[in-house]
PDB file of N, CA and C in Angstrom:
ATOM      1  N   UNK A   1       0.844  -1.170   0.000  1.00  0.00           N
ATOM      2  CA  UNK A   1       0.000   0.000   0.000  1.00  0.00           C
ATOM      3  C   UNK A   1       0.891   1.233   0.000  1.00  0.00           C
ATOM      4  N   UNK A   2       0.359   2.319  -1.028  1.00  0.00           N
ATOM      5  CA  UNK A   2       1.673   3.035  -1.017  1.00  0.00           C
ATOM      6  C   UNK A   2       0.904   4.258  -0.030  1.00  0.00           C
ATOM      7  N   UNK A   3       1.589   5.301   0.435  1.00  0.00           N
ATOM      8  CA  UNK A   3       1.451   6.613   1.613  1.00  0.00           C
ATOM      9  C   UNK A   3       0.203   7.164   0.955  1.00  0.00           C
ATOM     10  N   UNK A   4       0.310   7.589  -0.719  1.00  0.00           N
ATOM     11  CA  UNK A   4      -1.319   7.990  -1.115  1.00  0.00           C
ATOM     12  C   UNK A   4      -1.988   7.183  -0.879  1.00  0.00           C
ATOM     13  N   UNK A   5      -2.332   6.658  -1.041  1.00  0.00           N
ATOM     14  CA  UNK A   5      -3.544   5.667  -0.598  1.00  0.00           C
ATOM     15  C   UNK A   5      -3.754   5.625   0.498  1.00  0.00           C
ATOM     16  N   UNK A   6      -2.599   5.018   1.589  1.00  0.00           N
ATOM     17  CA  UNK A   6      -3.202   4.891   3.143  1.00  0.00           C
ATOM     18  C   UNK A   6      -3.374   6.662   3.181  1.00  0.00           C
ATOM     19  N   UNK A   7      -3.145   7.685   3.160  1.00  0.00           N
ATOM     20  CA  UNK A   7      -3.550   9.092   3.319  1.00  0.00           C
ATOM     21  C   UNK A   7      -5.262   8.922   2.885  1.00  0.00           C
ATOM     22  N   UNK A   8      -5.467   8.054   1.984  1.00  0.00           N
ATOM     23  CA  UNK A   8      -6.900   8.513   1.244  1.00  0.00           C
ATOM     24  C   UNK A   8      -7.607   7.835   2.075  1.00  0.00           C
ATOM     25  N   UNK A   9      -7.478   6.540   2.187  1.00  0.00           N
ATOM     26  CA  UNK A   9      -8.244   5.357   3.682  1.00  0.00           C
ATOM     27  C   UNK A   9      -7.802   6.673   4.875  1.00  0.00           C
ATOM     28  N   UNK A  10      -6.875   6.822   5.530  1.00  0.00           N
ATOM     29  CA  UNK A  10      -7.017   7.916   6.329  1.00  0.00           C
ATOM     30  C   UNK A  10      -8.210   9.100   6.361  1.00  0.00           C
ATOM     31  N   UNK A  11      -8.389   9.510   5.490  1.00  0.00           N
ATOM     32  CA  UNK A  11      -9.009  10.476   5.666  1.00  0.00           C
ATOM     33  C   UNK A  11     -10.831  10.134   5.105  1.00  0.00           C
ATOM     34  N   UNK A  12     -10.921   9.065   4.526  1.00  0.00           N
ATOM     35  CA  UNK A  12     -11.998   8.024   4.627  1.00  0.00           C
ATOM     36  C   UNK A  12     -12.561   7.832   5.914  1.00  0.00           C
ATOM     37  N   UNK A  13     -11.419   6.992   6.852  1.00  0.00           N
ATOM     38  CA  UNK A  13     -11.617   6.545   8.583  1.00  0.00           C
ATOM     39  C   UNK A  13     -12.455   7.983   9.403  1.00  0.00           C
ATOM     40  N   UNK A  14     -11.506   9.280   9.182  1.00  0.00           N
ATOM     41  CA  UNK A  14     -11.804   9.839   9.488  1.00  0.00           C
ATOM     42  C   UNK A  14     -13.514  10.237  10.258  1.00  0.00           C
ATOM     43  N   UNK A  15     -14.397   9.637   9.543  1.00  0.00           N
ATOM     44  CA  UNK A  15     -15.160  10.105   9.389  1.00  0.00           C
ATOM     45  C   UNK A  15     -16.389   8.792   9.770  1.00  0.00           C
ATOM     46  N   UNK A  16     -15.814   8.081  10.034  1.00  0.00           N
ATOM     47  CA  UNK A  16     -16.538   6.548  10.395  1.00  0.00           C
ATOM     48  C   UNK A  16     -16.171   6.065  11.682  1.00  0.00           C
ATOM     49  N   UNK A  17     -17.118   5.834  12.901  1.00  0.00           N
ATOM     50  CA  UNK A  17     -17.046   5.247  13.866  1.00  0.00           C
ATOM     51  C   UNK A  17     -16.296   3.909  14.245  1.00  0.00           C
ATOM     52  N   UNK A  18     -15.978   3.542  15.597  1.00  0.00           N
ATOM     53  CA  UNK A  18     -15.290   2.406  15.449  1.00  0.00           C
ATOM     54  C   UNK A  18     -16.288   1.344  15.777  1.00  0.00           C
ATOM     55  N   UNK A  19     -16.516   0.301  14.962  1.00  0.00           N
ATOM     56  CA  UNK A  19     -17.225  -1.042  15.148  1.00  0.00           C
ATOM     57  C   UNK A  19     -17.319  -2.098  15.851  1.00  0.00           C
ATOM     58  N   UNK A  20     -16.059  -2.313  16.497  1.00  0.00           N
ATOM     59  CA  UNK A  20     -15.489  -3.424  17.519  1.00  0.00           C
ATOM     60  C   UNK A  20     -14.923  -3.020  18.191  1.00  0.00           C
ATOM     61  N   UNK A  21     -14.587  -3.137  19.933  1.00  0.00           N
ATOM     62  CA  UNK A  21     -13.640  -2.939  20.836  1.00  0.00           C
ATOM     63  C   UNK A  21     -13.377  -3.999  21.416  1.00  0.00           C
ATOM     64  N   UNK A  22     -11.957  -4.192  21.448  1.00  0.00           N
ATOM     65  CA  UNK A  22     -11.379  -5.291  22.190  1.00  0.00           C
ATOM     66  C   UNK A  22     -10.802  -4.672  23.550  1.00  0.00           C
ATOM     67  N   UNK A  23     -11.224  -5.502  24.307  1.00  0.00           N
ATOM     68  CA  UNK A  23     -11.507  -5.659  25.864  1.00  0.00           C
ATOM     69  C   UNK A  23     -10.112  -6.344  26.508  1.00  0.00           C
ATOM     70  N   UNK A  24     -10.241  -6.877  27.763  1.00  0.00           N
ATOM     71  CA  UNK A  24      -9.281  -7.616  28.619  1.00  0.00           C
ATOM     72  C   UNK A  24      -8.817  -8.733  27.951  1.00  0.00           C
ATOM     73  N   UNK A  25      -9.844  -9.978  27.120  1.00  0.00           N
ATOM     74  CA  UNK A  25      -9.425 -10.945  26.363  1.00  0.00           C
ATOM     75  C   UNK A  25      -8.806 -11.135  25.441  1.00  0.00           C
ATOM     76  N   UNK A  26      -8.721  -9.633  25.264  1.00  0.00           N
ATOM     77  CA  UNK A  26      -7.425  -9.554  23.649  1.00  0.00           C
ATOM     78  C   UNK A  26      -8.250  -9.826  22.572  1.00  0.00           C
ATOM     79  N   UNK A  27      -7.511 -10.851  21.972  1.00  0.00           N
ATOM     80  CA  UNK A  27      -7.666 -11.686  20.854  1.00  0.00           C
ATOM     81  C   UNK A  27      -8.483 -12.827  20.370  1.00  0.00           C
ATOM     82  N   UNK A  28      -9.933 -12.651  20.721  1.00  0.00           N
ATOM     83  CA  UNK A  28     -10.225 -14.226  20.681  1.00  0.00           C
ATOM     84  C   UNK A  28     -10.393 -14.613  19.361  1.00  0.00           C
ATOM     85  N   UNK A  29     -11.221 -16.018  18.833  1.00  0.00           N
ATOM     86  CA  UNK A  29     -11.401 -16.307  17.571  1.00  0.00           C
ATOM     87  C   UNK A  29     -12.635 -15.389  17.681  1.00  0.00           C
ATOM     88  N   UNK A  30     -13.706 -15.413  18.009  1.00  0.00           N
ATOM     89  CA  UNK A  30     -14.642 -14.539  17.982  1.00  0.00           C
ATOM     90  C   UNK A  30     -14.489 -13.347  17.610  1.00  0.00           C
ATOM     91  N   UNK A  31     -13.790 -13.016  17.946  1.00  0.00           N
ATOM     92  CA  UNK A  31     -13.287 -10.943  17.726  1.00  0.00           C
ATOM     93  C   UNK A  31     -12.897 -11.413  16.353  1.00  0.00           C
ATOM     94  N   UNK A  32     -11.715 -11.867  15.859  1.00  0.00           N
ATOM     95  CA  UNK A  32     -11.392 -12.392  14.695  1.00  0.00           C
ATOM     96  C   UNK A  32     -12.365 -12.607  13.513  1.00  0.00           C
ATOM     97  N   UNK A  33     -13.021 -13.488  13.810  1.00  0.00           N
ATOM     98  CA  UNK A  33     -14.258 -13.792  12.501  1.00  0.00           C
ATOM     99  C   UNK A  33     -14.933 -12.353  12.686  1.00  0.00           C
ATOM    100  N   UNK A  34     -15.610 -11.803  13.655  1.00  0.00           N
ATOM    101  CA  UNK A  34     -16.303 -10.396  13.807  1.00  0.00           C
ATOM    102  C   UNK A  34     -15.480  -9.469  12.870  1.00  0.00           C
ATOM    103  N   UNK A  35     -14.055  -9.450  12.497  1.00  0.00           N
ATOM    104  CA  UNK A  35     -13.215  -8.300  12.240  1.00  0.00           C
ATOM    105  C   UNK A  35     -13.188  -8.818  10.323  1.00  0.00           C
ATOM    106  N   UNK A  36     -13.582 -10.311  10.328  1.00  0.00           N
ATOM    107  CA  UNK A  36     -13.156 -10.804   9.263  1.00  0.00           C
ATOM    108  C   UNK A  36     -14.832 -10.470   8.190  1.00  0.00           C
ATOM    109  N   UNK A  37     -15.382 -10.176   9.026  1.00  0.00           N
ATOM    110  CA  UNK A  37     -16.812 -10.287   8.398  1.00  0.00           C
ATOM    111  C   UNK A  37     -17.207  -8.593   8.575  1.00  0.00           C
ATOM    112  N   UNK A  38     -16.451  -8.107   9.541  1.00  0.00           N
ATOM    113  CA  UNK A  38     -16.609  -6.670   8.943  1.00  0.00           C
ATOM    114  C   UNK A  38     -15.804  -6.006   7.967  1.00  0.00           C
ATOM    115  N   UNK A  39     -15.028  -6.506   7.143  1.00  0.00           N
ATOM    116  CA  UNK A  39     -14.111  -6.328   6.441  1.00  0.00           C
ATOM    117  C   UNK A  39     -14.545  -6.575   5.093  1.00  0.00           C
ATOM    118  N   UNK A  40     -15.324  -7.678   4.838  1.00  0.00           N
ATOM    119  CA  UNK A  40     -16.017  -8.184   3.759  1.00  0.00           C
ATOM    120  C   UNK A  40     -16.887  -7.435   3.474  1.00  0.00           C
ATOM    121  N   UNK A  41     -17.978  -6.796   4.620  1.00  0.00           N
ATOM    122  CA  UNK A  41     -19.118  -5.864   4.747  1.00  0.00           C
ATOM    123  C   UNK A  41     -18.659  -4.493   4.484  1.00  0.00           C
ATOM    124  N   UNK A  42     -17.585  -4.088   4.727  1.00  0.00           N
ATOM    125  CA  UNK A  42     -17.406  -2.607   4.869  1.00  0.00           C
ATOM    126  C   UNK A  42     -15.756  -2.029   4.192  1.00  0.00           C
ATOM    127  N   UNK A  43     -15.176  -3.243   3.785  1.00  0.00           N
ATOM    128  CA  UNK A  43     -13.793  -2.788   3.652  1.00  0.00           C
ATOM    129  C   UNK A  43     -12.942  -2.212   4.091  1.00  0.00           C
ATOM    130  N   UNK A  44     -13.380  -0.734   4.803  1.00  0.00           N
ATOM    131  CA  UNK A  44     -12.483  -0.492   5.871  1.00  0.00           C
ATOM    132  C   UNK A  44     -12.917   0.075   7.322  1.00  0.00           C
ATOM    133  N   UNK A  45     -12.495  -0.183   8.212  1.00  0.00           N
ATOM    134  CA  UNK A  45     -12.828  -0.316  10.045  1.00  0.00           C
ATOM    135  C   UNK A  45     -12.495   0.203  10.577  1.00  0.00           C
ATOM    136  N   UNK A  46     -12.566   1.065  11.704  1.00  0.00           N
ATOM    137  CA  UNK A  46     -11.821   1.553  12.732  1.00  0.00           C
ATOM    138  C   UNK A  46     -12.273   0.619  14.263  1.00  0.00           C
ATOM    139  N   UNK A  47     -11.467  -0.476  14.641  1.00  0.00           N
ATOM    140  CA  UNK A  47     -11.368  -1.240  15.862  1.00  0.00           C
ATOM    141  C   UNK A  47     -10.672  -0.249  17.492  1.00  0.00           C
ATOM    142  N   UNK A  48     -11.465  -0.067  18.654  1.00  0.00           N
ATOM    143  CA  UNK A  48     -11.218   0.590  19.604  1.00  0.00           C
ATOM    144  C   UNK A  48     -10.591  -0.890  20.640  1.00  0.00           C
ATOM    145  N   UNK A  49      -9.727  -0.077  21.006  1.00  0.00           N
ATOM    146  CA  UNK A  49      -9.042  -0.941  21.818  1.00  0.00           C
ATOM    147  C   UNK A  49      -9.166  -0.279  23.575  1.00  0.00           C
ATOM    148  N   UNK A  50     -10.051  -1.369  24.218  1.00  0.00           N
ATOM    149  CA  UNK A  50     -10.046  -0.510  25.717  1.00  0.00           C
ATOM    150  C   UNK A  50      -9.441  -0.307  26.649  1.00  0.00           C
ATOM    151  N   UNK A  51      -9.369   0.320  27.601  1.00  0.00           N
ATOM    152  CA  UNK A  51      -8.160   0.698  28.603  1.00  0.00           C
ATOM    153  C   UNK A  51      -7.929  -0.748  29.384  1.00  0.00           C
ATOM    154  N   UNK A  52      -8.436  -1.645  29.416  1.00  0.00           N
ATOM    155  CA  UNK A  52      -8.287  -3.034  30.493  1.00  0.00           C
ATOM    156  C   UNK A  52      -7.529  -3.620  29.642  1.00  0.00           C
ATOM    157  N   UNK A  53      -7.378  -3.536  27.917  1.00  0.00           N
ATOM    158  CA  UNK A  53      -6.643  -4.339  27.716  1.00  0.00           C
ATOM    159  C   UNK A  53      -5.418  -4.089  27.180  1.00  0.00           C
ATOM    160  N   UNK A  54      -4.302  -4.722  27.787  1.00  0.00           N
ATOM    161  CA  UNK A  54      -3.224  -4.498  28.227  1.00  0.00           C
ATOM    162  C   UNK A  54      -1.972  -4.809  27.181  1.00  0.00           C
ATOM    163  N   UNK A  55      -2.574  -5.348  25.796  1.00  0.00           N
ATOM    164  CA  UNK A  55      -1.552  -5.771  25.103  1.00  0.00           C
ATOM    165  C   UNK A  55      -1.078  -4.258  23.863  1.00  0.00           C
ATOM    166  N   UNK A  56       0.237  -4.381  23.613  1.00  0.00           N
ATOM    167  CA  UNK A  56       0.493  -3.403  22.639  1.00  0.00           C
ATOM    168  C   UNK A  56      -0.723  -3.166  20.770  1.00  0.00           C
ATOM    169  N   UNK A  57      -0.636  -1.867  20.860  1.00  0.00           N
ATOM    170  CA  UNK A  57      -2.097  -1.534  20.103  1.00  0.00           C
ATOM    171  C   UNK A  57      -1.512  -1.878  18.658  1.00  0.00           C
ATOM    172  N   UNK A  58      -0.061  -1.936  18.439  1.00  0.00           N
ATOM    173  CA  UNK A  58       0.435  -2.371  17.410  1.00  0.00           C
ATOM    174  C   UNK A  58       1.019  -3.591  16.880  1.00  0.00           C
ATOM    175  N   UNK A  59       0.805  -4.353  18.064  1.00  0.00           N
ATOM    176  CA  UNK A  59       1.141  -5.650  18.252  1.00  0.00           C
ATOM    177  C   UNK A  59      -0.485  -6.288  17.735  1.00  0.00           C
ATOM    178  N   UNK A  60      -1.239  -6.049  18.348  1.00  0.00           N
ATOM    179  CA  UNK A  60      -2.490  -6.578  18.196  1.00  0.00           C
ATOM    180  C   UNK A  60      -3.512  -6.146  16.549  1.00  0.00           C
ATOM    181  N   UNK A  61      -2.684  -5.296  16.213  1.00  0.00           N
ATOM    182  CA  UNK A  61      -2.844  -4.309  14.732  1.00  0.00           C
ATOM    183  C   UNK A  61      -2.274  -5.787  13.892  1.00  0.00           C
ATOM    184  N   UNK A  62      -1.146  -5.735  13.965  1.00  0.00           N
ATOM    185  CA  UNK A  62      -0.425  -6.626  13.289  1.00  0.00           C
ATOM    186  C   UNK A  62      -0.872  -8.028  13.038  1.00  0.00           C
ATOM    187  N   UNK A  63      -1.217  -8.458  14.039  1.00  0.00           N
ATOM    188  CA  UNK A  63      -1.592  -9.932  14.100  1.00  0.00           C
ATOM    189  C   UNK A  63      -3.316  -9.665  13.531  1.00  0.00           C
ATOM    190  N   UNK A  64      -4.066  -9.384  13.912  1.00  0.00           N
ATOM    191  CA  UNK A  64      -5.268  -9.144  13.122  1.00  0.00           C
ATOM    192  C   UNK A  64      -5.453  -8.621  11.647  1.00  0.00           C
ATOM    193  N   UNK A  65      -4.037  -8.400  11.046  1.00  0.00           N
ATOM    194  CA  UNK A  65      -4.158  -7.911   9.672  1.00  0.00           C
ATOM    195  C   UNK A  65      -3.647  -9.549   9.062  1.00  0.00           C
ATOM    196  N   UNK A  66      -2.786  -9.822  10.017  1.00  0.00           N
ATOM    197  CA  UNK A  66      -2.171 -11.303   9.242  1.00  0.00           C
ATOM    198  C   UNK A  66      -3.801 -12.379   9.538  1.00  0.00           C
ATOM    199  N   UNK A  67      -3.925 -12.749  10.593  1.00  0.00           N
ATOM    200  CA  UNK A  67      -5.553 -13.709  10.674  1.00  0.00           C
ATOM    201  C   UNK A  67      -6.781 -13.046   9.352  1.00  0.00           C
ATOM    202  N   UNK A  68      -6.833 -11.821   9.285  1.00  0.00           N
ATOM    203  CA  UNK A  68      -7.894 -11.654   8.248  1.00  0.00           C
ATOM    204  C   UNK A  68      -7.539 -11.020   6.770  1.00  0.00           C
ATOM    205  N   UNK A  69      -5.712 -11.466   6.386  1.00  0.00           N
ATOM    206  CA  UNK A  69      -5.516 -11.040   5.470  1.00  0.00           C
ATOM    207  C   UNK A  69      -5.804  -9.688   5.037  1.00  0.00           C
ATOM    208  N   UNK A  70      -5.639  -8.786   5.554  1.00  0.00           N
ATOM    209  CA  UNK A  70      -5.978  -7.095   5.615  1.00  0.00           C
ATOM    210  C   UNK A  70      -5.047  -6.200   5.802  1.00  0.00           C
ATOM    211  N   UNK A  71      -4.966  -5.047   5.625  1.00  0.00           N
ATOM    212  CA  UNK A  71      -3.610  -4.230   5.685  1.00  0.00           C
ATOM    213  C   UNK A  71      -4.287  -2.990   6.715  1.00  0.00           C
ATOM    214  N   UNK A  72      -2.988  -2.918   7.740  1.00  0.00           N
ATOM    215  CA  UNK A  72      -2.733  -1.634   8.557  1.00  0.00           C
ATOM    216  C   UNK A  72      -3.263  -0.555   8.212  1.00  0.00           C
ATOM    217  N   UNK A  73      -3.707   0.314   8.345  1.00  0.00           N
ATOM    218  CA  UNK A  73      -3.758   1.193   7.796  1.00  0.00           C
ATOM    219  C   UNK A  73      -2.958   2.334   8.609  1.00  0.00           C
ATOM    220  N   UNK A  74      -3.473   2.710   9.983  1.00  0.00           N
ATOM    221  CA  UNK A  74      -2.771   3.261  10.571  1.00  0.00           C
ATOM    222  C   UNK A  74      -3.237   2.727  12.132  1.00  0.00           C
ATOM    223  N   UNK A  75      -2.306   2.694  13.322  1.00  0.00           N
ATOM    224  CA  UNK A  75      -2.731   2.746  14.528  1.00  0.00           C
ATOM    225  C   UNK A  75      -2.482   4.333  15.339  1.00  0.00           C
ATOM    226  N   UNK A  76      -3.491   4.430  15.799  1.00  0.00           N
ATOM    227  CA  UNK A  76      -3.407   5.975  16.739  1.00  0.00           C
ATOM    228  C   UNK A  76      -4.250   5.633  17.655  1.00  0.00           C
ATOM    229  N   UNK A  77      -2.872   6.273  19.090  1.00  0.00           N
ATOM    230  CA  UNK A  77      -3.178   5.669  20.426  1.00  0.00           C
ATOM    231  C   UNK A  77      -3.960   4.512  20.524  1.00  0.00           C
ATOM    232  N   UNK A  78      -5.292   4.615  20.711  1.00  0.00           N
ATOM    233  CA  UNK A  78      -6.119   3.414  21.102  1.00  0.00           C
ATOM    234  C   UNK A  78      -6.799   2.788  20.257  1.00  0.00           C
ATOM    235  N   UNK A  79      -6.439   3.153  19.000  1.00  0.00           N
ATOM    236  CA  UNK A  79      -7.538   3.141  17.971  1.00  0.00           C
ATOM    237  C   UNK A  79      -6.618   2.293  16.685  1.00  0.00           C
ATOM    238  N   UNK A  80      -7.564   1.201  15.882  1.00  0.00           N
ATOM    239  CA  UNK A  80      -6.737   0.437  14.504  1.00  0.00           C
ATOM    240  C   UNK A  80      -7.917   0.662  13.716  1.00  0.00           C
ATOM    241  N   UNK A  81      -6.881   0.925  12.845  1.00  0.00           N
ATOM    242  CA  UNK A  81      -7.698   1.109  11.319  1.00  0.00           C
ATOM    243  C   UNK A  81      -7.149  -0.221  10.447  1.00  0.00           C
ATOM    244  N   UNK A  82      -8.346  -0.882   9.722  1.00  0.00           N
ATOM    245  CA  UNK A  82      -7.939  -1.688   8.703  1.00  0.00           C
ATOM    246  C   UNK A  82      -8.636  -1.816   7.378  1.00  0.00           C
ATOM    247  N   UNK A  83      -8.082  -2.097   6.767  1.00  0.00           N
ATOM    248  CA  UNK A  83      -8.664  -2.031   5.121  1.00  0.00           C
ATOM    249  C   UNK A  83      -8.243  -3.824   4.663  1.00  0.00           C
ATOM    250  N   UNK A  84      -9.361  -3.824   4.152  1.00  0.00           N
ATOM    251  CA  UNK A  84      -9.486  -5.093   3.206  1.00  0.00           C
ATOM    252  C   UNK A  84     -10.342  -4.670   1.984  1.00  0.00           C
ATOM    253  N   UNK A  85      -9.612  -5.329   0.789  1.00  0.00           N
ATOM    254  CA  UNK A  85     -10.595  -5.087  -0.585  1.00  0.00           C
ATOM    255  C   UNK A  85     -11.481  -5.889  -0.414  1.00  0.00           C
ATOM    256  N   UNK A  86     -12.891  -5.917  -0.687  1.00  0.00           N
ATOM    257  CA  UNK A  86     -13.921  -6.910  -0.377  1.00  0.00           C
ATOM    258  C   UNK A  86     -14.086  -7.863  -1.691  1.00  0.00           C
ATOM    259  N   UNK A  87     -14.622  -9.012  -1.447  1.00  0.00           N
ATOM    260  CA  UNK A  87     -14.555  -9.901  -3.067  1.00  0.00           C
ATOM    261  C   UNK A  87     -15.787  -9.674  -3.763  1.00  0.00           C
ATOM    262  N   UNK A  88     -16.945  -9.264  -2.881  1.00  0.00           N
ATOM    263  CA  UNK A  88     -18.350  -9.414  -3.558  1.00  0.00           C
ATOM    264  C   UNK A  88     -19.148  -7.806  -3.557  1.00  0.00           C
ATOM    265  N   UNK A  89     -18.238  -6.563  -2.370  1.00  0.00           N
ATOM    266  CA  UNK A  89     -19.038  -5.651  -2.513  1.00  0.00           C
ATOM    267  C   UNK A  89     -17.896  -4.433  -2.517  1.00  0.00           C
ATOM    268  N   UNK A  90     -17.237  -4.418  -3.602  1.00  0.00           N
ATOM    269  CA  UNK A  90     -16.549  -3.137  -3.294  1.00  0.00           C
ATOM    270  C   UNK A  90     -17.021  -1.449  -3.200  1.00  0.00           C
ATOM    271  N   UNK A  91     -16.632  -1.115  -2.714  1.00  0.00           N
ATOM    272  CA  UNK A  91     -16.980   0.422  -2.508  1.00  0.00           C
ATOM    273  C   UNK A  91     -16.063   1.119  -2.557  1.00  0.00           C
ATOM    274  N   UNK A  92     -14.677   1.236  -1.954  1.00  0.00           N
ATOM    275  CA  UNK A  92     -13.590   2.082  -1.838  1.00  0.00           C
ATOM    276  C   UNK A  92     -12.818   1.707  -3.316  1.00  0.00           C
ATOM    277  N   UNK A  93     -12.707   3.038  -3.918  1.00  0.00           N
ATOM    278  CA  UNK A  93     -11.435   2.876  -5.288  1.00  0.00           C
ATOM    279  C   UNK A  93     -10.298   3.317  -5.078  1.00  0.00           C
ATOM    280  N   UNK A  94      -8.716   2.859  -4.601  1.00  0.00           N
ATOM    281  CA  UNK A  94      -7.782   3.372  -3.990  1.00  0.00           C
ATOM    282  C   UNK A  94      -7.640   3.801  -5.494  1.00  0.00           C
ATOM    283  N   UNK A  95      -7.047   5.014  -5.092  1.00  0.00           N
ATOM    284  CA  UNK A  95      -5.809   5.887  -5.944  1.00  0.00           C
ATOM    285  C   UNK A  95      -5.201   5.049  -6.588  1.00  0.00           C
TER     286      UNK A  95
END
């Protein structure tokens, strides 16, 4: 993904609530399929990460882009952004 583009998903996010917050449990498979099926639905996400849970916000960025095949977009403070191209409903046209 080149800097235009994540700038354009940036400023996309901007403007869209976050859908999922992960809690004390981190990582479950549950959160996972939830992140994998909002990704398909919406292409790109903003995931809130809450104060109980204790693992790094870029650590947990990372590993949820590798489980649902999706790219970073950006992490800030508490907050992950991710983008996936969808197979059946696209909406976003990157640059």
């Amino acid at each position: 993904m080149t800097s235009k583009q994540r700038s354009y998903l940036m400023k996309l996010a901007s403007s869209i609530d976050p859908i999922l917050q992960i809690g004390k449990s981190s990582l479950t498979p549950e959160i996972v399929q939830s992140v994998d099926e909002a990704l398909e639905a919406r292409e790109l996400i903003k995931i809130h990460i809450l104060k109980n849970c204790f693992d790094d916000g870029n650590e947990l960025a990372n590993t949820l882009a590798e489980r649902t095949r999706s790219s970073v977009v950006k992490v800030i403070g508490r907050m992950i952004i991710l983008y996936r191209e969808s197979k059946t409903k696209k909406k976003i046209l990157l640059p």
